[in-house]
Protein backbone atom coordinates (compact mmCIF):
# COMPACT_ATOMS: atom_id res chain seq x y z
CA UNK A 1 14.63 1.38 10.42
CA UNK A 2 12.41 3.83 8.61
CA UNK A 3 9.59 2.61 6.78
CA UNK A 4 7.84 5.21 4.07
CA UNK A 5 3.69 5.62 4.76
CA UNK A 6 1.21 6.72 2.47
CA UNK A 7 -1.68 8.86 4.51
CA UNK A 8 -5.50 9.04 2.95
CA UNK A 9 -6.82 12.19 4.48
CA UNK A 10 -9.81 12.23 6.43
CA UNK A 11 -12.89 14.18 6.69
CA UNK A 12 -15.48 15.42 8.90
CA UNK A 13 -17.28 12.00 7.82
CA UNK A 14 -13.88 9.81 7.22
CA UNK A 15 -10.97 8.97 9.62
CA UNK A 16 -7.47 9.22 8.53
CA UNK A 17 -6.04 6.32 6.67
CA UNK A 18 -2.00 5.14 6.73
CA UNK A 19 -0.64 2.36 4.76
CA UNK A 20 2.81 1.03 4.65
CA UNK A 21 3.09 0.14 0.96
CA UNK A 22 6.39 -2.05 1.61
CA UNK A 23 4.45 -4.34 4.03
CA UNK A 24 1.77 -5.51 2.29
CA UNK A 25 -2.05 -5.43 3.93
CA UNK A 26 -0.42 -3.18 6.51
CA UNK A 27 -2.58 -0.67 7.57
CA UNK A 28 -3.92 2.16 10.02
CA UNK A 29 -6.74 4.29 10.66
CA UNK A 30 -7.42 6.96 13.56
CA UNK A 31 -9.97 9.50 13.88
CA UNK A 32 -6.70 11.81 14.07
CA UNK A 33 -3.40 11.92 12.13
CA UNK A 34 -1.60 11.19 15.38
CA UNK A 35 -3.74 8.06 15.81
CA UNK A 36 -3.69 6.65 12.78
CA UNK A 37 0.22 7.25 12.73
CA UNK A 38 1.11 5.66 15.67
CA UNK A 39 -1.44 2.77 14.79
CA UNK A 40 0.83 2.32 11.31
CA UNK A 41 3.48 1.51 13.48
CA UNK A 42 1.81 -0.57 15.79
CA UNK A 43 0.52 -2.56 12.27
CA UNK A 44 3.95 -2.32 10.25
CA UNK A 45 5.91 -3.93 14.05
CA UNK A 46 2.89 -6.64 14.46
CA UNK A 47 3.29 -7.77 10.29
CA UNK A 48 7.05 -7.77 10.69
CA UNK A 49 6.77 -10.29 14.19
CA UNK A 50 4.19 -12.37 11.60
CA UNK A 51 6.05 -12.96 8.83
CA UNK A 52 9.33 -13.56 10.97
CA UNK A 53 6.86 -16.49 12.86
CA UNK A 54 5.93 -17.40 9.32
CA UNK A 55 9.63 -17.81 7.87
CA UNK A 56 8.99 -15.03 5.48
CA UNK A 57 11.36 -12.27 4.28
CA UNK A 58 11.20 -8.67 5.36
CA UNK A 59 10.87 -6.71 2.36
CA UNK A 60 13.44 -3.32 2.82
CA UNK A 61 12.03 -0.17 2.93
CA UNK A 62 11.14 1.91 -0.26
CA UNK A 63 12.77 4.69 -1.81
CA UNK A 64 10.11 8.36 -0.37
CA UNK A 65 10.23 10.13 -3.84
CA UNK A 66 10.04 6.98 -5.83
CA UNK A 67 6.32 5.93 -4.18
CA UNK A 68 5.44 9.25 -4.42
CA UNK A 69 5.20 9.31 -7.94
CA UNK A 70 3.31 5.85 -7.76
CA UNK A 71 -0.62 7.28 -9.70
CA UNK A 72 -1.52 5.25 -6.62
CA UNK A 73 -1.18 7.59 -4.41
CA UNK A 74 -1.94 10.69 -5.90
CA UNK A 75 -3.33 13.42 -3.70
CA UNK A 76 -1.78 11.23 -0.55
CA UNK A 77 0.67 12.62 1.68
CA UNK A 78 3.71 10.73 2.49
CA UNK A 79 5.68 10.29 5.63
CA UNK A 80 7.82 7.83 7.23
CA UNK A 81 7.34 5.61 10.60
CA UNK A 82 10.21 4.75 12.51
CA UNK A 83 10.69 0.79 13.69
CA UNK A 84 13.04 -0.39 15.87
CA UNK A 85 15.57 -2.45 14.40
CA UNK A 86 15.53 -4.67 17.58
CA UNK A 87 12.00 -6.35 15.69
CA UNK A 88 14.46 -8.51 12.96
CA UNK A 89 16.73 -9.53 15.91
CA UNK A 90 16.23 -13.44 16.21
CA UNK A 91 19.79 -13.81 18.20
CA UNK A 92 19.14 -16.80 20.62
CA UNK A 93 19.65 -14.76 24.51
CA UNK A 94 20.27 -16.55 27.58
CA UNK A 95 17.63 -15.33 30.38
CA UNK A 96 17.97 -16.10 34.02
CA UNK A 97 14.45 -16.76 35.68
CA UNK A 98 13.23 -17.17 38.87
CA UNK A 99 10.04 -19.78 39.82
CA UNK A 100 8.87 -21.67 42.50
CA UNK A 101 10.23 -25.48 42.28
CA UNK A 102 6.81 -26.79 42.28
CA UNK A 103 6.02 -24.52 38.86
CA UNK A 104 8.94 -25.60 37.39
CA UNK A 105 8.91 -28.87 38.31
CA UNK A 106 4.83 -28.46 36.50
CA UNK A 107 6.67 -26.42 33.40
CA UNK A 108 9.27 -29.37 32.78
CA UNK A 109 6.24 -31.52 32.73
CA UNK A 110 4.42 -29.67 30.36
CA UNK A 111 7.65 -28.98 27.65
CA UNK A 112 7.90 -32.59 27.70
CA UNK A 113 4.51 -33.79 27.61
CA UNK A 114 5.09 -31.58 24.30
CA UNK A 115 7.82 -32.72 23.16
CA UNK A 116 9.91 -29.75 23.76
CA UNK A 117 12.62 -28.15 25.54
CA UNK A 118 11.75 -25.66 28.50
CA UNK A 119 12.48 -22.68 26.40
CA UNK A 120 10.92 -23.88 23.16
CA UNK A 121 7.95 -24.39 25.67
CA UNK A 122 7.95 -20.76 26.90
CA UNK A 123 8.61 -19.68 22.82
CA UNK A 124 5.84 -21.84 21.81
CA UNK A 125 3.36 -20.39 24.64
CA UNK A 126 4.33 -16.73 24.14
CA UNK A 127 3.85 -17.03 20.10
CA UNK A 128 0.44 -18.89 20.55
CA UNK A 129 -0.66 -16.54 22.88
CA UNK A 130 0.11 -13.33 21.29
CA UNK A 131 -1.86 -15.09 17.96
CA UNK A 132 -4.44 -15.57 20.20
């Protein structure tokens, strides 16, 4: 999936800035093109995972010549980052894991102490700690 980027040139006194204009608030900055590129997709794959955790839509990426003409972005230079698709997949997977009995014995405990399921417990813990 190929999202279009808008890139602010820097200066000796300014870094580079990136935007993806299809995500909105999505943003980048690097002291070098390379850096701020590679932040934009860091930015565009961490706003994609939030809004999925938020039940919002993904908005499709935009049409290259058509924000180009946007008076927006005049003087900008335009590019694309590349995402991998694999970021919208929300198909349910069945892992295998191996614990000790005593931590899963102390994980079952936990999930429903919660109220949840073991893997809705592991979900739940790997969501609030990547917000963290």
């Amino acid at each position: 999936m190929r999202y279009p980027i808008a890139i602010e040139p820097g200066t000796d006194t300014t870094v580079f800035g990136v935007i993806v204009p299809d995500l909105p608030g999505c943003f980048s900055a690097g002291d070098t093109l390379d850096d701020a590129m590679a932040g934009a997709e860091e930015a565009a794959a961490a706003w994609i995972d939030a809004a999925l955790d938020a039940g919002s839509a993904i908005p499709p990426p935009s049409n290259l010549e058509a924000l180009r003409r946007l008076p927006d972005y005049a003087g900008w230079t335009f590019g694309v980052i590349t995402l991998d698709p694999a970021l919208l997949d929300d198909t349910i997977e069945r892992v295998n894991i191996t614990l000790p009995r005593r931590v899963l014995k102390r994980l079952d405990a936990l999930a429903r102490a919660a109220g949840e399921s073991r893997s809705g417990y592991i979900a739940h813990l790997t969501l609030e700690e990547r917000a963290a």
